[in-house]
C-alpha atoms as a PDB file:
ATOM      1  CA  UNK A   1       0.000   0.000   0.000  1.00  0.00           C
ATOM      2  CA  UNK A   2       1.210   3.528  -1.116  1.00  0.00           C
ATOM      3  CA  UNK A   3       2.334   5.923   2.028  1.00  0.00           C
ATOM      4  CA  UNK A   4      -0.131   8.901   0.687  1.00  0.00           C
ATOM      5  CA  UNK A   5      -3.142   6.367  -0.338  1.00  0.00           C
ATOM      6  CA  UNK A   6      -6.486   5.408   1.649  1.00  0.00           C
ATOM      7  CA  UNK A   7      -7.748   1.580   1.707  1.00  0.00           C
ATOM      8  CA  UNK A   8     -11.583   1.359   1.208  1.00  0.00           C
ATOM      9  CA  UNK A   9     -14.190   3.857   2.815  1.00  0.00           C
ATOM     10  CA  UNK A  10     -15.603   1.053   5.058  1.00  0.00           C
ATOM     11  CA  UNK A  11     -12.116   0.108   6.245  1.00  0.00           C
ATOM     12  CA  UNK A  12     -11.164   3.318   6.560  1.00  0.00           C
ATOM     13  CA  UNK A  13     -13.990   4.030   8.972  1.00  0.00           C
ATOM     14  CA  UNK A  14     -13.424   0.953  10.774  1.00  0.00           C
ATOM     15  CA  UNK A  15     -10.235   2.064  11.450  1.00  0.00           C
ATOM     16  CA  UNK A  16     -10.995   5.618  12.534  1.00  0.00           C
ATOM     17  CA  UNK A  17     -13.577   3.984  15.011  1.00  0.00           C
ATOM     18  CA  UNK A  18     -10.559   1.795  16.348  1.00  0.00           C
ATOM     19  CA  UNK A  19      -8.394   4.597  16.671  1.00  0.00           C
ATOM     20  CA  UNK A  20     -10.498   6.527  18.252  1.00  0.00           C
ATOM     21  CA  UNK A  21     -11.421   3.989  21.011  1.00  0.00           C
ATOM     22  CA  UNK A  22      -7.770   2.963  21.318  1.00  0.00           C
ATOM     23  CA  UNK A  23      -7.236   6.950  22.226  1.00  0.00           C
ATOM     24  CA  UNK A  24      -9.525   6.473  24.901  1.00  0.00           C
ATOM     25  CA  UNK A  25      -8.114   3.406  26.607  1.00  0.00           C
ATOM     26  CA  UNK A  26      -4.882   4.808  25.952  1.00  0.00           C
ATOM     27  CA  UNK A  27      -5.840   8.268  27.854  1.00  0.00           C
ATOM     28  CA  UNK A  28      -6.768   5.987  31.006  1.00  0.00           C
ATOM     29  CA  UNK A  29      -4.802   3.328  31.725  1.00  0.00           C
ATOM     30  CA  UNK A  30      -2.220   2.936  28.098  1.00  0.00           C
ATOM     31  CA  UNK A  31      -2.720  -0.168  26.205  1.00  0.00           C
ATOM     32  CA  UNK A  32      -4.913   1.632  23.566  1.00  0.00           C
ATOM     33  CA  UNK A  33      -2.515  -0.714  21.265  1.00  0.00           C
ATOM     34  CA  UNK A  34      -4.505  -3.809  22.223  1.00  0.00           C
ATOM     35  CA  UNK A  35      -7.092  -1.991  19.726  1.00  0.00           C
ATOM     36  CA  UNK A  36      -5.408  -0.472  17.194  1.00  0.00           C
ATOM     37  CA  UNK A  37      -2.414  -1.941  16.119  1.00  0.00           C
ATOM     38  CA  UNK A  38      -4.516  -5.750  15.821  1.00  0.00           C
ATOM     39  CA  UNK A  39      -6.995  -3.406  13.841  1.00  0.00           C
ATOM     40  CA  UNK A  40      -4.281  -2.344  11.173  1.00  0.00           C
ATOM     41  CA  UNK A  41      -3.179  -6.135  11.116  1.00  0.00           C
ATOM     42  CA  UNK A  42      -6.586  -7.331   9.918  1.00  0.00           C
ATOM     43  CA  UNK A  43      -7.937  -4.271   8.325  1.00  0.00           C
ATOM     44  CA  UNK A  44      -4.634  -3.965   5.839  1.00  0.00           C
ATOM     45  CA  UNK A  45      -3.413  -7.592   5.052  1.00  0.00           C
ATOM     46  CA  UNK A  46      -1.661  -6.589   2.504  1.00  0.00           C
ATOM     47  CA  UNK A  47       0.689  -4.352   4.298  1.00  0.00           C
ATOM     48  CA  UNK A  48       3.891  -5.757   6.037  1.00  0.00           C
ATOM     49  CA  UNK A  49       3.792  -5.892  10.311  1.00  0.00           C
ATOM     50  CA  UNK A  50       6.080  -3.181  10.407  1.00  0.00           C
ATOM     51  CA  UNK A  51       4.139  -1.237   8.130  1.00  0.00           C
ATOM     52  CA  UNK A  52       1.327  -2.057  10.663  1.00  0.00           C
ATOM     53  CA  UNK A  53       3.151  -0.907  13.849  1.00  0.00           C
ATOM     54  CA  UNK A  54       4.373   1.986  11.718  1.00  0.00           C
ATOM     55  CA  UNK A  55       1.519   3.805  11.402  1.00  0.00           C
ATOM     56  CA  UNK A  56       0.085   2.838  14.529  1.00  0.00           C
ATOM     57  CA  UNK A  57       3.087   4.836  16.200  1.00  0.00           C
ATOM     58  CA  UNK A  58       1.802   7.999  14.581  1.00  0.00           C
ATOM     59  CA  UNK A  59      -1.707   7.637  14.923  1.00  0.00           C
ATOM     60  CA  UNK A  60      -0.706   6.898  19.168  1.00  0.00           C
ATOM     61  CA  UNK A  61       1.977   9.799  19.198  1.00  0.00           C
ATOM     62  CA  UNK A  62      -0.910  12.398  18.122  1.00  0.00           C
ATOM     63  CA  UNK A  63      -3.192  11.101  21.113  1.00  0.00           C
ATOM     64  CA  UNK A  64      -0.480  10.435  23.484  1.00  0.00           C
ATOM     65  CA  UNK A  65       0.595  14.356  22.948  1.00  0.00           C
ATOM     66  CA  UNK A  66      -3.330  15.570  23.162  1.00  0.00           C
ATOM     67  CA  UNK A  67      -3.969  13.385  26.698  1.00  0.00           C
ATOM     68  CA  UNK A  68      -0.555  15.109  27.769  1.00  0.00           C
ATOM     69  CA  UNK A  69      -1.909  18.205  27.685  1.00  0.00           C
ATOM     70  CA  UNK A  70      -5.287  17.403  28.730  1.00  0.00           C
ATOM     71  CA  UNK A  71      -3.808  15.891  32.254  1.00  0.00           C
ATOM     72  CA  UNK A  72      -1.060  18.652  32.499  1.00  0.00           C
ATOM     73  CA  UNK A  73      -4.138  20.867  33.378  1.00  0.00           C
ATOM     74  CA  UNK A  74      -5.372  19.141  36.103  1.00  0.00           C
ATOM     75  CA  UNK A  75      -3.169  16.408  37.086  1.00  0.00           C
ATOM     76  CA  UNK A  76       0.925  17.231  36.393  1.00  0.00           C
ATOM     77  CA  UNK A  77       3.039  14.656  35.479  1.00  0.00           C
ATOM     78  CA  UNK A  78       6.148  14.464  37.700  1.00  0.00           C
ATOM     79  CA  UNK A  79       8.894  15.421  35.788  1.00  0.00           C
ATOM     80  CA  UNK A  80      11.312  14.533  37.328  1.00  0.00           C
ATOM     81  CA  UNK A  81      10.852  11.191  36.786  1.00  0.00           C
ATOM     82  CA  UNK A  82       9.174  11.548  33.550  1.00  0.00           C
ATOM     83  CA  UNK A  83      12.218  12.950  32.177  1.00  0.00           C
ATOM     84  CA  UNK A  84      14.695  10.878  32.553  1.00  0.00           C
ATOM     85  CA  UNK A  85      12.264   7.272  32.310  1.00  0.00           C
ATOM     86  CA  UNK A  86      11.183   9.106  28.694  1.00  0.00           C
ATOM     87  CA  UNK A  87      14.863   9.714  27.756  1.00  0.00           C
ATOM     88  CA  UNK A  88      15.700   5.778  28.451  1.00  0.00           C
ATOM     89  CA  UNK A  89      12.199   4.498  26.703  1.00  0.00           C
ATOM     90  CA  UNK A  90      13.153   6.758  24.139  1.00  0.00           C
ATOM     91  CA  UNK A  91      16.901   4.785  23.426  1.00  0.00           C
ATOM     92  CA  UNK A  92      14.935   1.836  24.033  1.00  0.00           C
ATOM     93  CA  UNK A  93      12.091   2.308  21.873  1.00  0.00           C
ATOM     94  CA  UNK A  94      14.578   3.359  18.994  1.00  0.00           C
ATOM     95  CA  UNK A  95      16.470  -0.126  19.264  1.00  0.00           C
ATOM     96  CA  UNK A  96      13.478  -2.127  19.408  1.00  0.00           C
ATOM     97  CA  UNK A  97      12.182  -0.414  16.382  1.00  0.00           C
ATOM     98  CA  UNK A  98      15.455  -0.983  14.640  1.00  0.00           C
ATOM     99  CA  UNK A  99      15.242  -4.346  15.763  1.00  0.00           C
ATOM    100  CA  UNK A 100      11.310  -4.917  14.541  1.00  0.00           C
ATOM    101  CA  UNK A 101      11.761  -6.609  11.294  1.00  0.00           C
ATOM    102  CA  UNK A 102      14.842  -9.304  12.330  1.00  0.00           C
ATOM    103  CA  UNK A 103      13.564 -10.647  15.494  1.00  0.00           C
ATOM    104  CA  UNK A 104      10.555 -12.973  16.118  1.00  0.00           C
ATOM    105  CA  UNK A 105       8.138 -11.380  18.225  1.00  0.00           C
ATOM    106  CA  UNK A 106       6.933 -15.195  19.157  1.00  0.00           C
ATOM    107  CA  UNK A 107      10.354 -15.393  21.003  1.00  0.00           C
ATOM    108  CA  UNK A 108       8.943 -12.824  23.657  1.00  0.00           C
ATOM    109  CA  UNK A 109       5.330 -13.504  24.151  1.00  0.00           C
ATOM    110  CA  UNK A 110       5.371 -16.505  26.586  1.00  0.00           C
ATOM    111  CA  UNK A 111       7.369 -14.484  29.186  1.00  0.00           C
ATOM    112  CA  UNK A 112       5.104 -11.333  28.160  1.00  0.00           C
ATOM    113  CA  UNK A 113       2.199 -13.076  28.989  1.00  0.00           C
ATOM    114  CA  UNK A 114       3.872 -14.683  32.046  1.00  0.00           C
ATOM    115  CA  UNK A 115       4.639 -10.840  33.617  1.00  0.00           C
ATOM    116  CA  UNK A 116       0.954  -9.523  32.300  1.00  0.00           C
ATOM    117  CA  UNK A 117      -0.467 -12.484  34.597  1.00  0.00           C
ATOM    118  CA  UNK A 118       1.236 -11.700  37.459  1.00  0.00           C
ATOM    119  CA  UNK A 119       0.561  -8.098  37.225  1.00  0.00           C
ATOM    120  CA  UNK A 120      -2.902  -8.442  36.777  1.00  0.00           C
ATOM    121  CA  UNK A 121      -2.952 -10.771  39.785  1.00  0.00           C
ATOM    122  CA  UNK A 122      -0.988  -8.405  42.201  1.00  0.00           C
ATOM    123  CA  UNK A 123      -3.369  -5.686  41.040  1.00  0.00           C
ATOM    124  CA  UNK A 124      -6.396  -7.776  41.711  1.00  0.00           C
ATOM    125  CA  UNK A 125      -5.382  -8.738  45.179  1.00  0.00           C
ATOM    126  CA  UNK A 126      -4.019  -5.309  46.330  1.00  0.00           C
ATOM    127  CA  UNK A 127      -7.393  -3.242  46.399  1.00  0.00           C
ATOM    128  CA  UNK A 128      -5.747  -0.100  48.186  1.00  0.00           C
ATOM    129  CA  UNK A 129      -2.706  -0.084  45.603  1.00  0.00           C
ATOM    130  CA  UNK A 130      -2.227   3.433  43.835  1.00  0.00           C
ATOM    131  CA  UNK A 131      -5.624   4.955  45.750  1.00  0.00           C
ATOM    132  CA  UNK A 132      -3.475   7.278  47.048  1.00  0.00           C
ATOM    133  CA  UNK A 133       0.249   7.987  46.791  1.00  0.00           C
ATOM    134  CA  UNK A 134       3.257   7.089  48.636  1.00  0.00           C
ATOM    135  CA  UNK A 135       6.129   7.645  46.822  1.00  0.00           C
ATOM    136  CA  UNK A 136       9.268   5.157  47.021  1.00  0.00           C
ATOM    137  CA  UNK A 137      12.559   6.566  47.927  1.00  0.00           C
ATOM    138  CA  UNK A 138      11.428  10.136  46.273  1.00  0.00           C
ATOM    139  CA  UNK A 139      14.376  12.631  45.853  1.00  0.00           C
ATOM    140  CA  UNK A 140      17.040   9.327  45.804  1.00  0.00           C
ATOM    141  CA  UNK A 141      19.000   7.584  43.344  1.00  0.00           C
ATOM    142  CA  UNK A 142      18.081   4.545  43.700  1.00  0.00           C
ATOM    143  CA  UNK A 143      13.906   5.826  42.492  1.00  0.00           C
ATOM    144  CA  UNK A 144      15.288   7.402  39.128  1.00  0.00           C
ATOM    145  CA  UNK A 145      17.567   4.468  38.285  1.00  0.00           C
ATOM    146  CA  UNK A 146      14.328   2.249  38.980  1.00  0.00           C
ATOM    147  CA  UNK A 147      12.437   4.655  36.564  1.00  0.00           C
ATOM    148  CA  UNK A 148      15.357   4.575  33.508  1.00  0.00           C
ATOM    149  CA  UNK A 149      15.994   1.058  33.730  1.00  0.00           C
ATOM    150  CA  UNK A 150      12.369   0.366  33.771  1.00  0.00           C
ATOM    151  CA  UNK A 151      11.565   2.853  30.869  1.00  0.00           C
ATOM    152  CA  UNK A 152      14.733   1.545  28.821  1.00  0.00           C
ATOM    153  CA  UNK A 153      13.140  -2.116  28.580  1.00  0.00           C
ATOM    154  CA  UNK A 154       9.805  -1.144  28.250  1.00  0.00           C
ATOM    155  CA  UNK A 155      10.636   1.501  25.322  1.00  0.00           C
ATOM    156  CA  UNK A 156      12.532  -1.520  23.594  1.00  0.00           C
ATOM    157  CA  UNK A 157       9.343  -3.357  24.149  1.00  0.00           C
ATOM    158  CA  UNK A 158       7.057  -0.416  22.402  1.00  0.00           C
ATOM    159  CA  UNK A 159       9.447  -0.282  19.540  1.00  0.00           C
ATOM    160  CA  UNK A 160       9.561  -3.866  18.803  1.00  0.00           C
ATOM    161  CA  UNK A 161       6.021  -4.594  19.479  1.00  0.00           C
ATOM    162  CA  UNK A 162       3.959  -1.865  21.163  1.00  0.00           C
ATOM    163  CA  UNK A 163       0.260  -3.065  22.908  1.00  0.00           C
ATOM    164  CA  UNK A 164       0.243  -2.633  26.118  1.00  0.00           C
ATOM    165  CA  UNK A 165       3.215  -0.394  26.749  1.00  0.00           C
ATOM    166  CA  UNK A 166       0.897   1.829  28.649  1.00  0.00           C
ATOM    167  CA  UNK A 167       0.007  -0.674  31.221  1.00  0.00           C
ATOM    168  CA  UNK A 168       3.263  -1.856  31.849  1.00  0.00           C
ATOM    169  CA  UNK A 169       4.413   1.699  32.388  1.00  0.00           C
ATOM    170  CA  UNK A 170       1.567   2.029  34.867  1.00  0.00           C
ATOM    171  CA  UNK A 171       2.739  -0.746  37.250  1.00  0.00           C
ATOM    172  CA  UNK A 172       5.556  -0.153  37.332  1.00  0.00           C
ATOM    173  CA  UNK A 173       5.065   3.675  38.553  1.00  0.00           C
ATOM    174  CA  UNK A 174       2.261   2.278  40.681  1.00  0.00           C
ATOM    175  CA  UNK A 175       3.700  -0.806  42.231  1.00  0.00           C
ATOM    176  CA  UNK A 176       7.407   0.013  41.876  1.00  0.00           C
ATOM    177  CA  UNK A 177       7.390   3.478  42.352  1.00  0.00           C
ATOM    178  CA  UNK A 178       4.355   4.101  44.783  1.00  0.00           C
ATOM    179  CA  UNK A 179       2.228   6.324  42.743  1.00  0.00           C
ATOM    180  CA  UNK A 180      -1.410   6.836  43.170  1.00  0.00           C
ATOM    181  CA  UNK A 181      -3.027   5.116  39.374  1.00  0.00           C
ATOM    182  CA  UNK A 182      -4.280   8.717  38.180  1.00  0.00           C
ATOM    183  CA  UNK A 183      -0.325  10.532  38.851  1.00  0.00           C
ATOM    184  CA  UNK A 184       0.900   7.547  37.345  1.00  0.00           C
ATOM    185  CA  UNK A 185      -1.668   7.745  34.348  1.00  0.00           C
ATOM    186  CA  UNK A 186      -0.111  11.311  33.533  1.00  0.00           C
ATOM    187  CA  UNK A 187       3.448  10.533  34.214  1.00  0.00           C
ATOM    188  CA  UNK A 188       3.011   7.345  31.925  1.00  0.00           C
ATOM    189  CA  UNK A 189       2.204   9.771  28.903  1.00  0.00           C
ATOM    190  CA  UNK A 190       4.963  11.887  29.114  1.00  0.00           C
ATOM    191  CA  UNK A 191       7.091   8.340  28.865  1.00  0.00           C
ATOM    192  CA  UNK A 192       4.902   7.085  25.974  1.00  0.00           C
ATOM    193  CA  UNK A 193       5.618  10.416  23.628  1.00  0.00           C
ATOM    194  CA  UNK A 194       9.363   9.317  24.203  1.00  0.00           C
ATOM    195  CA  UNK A 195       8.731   5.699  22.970  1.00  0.00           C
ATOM    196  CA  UNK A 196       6.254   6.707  20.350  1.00  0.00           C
ATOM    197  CA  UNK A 197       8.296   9.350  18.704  1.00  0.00           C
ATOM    198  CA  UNK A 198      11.610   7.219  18.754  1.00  0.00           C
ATOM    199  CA  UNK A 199       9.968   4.162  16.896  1.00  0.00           C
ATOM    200  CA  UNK A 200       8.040   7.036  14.500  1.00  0.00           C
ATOM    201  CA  UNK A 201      11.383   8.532  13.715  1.00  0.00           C
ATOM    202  CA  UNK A 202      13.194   4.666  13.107  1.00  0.00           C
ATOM    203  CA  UNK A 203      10.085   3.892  10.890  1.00  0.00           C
ATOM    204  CA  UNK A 204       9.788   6.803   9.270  1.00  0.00           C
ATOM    205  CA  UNK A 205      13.411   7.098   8.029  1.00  0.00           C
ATOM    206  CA  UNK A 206      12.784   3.452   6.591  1.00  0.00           C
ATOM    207  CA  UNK A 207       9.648   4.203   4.597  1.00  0.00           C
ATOM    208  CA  UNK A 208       7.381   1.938   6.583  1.00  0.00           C
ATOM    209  CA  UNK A 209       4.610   4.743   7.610  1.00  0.00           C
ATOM    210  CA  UNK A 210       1.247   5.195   5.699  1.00  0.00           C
ATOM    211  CA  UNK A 211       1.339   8.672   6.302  1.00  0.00           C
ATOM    212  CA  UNK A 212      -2.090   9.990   5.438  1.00  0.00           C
ATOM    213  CA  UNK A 213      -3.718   7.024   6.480  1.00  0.00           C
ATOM    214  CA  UNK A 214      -1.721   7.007  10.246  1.00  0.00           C
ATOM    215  CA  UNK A 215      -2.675  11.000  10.302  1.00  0.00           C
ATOM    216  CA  UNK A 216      -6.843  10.264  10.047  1.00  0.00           C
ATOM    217  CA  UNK A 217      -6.594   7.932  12.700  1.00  0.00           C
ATOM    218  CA  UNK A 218      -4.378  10.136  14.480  1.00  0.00           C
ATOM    219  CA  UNK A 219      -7.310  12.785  14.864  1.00  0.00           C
ATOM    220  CA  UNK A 220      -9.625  10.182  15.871  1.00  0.00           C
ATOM    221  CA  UNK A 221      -7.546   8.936  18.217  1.00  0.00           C
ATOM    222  CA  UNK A 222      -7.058  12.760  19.665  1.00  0.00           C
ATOM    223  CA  UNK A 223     -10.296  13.003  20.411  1.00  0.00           C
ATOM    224  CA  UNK A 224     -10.489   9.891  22.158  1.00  0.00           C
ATOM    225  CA  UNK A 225      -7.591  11.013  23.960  1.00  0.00           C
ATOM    226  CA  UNK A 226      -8.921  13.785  25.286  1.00  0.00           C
ATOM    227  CA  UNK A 227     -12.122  12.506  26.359  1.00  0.00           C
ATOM    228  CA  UNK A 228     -10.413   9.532  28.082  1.00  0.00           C
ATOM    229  CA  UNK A 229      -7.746  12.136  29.966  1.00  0.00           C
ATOM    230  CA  UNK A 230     -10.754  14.076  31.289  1.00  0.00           C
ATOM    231  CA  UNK A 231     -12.704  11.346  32.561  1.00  0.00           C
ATOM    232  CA  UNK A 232      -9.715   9.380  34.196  1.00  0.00           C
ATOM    233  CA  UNK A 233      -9.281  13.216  35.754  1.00  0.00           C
ATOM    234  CA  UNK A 234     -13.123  13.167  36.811  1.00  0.00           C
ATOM    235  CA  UNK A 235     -13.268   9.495  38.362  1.00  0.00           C
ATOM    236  CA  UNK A 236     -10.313   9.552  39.410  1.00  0.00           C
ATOM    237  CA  UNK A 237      -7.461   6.142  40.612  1.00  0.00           C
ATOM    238  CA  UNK A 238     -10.367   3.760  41.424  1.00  0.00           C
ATOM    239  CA  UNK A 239     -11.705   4.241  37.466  1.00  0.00           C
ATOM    240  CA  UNK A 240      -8.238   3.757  36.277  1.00  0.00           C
ATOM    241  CA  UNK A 241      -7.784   0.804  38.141  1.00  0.00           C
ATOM    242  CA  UNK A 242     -10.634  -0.917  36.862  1.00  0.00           C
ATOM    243  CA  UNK A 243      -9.906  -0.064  33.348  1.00  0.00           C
ATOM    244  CA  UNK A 244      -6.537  -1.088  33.587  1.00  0.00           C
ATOM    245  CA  UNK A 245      -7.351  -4.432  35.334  1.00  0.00           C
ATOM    246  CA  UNK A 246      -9.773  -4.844  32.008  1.00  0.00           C
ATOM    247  CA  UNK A 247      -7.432  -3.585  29.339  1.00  0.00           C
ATOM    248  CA  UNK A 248      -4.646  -5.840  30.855  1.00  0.00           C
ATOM    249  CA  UNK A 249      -7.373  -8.925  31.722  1.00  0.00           C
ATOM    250  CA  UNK A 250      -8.210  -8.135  27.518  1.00  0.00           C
ATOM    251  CA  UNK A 251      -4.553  -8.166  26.531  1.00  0.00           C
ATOM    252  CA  UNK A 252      -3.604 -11.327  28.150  1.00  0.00           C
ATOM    253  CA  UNK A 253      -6.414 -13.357  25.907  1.00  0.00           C
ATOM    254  CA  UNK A 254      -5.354 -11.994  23.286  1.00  0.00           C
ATOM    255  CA  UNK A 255      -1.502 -12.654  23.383  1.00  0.00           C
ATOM    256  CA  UNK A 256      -2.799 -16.552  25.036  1.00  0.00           C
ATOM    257  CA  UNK A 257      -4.775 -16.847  21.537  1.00  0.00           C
ATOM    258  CA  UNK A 258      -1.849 -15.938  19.426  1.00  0.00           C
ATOM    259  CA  UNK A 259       0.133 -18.606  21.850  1.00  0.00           C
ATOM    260  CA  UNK A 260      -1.923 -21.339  21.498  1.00  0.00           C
ATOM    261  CA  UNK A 261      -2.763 -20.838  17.419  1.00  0.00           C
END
């Protein structure tokens, strides 16, 4: 498929309507890719994978940036460990991307699916984790190098594969880092526009976008974004808990049916 060209109206739309759900999920708890990327897969058999996870990087990059904003308003990131976790995904997400097209993603999904268990256990059990925050060694050393290490693997993960980046990002700032699920939602998107934008630079230096394609769905996925970021605001950690527990619960399936076929 051409970088500038549409598929079909009716895919097209389907695709939009994915996108723009995906910006929702996304907004709340990350793993919007569970959506879209599996979308592009079906929706554009034609197209290589990479092409796929291409254009699924731009279309999440516009969102990402929109439910940035959106939860800069109301609920701040920390930056200070935003920063330098979104400079490490960003190296990360840049060699995964690089690495996209030579290496198997079968070879990681058992022990993907193996860590998604476990976290959606733990989350289960531990009711009171991220209502409210209580930060883990805040102001020391050893809570930033948690943070880069952390976002250096998982930004290799988002550039070699991508859904559910989001979640993983928020347990480990909820459960590793001891912040509350909403602080942890908005720190988590500063992160993802440092994974996102790496892999969209790798891709798009190798041709593999659909530019005006990935744009449409970027919009749609904006405004999913946005409406996602305000309700997560709203509800507050209790609505992104749930969500995440279902996005995660969803995303575990799905990788366990690409195991087992």
């Amino acid at each position: 498929m051409d970088a500038l060209s549409f598929p079909d109206p009716g895919i097209v739309l389907a695709l939009c309507l994915a996108a723009g759900l995906a910006g929702w999920v996304d907004a709340v708890s990350g793993g919007g890719g569970l959506l879209q990327l599996p979308a592009l897969l079906v929706a554009l058999p034609s197209s290589s994978p990479v092409e796929a996870i291409a254009t699924n990087k731009l279309s999440s990059i516009l969102g990402t940036s929109a439910a940035t904003v959106t939860y800069a308003r109301k609920a701040p990131p920390d930056v200070r460990t935003a920063l330098p976790m979104a400079t490490a995904a960003f190296i990360g997400a840049a060699l995964g991307a690089t690495t996209a097209s030579r290496i198997p993603s079968e070879a990681f999904r058992p022990m993907i699916v193996a860590m998604l268990v476990g976290v959606w256990l733990w989350t289960l059990v531990n009711p009171a984790m991220g209502r409210t925050q209580a930060l883990r060694w805040q102001g020391r050393r050893r809570h930033y190098a948690v943070a880069t290490v952390a976002g250096l693997a998982i930004g290799f993960y988002d550039g070699l594969l991508g859904p559910g980046t989001g979640s993983f990002l928020l347990i480990v700032l909820v459960a590793g880092l001891g912040y509350s699920f909403l602080n942890a939602s908005s720190t988590a998107k500063v992160v993802n526009l440092g994974t996102n934008l790496a892999a969209l630079i790798v891709f798009g230096l190798t041709g593999s976008v659909l530019w005006a394609l990935g744009l449409l769905m970027g919009a749609c996925n904006v405004v999913g974004a946005v409406i996602g970021a305000r309700m997560a605001i709203r509800r507050g950690s209790e609505f992104v808990r749930i969500v995440f527990l279902t996005v995660v619960g969803l995303l575990i399936l799905r990788l366990g049916w690409d195991l087992l076929h």
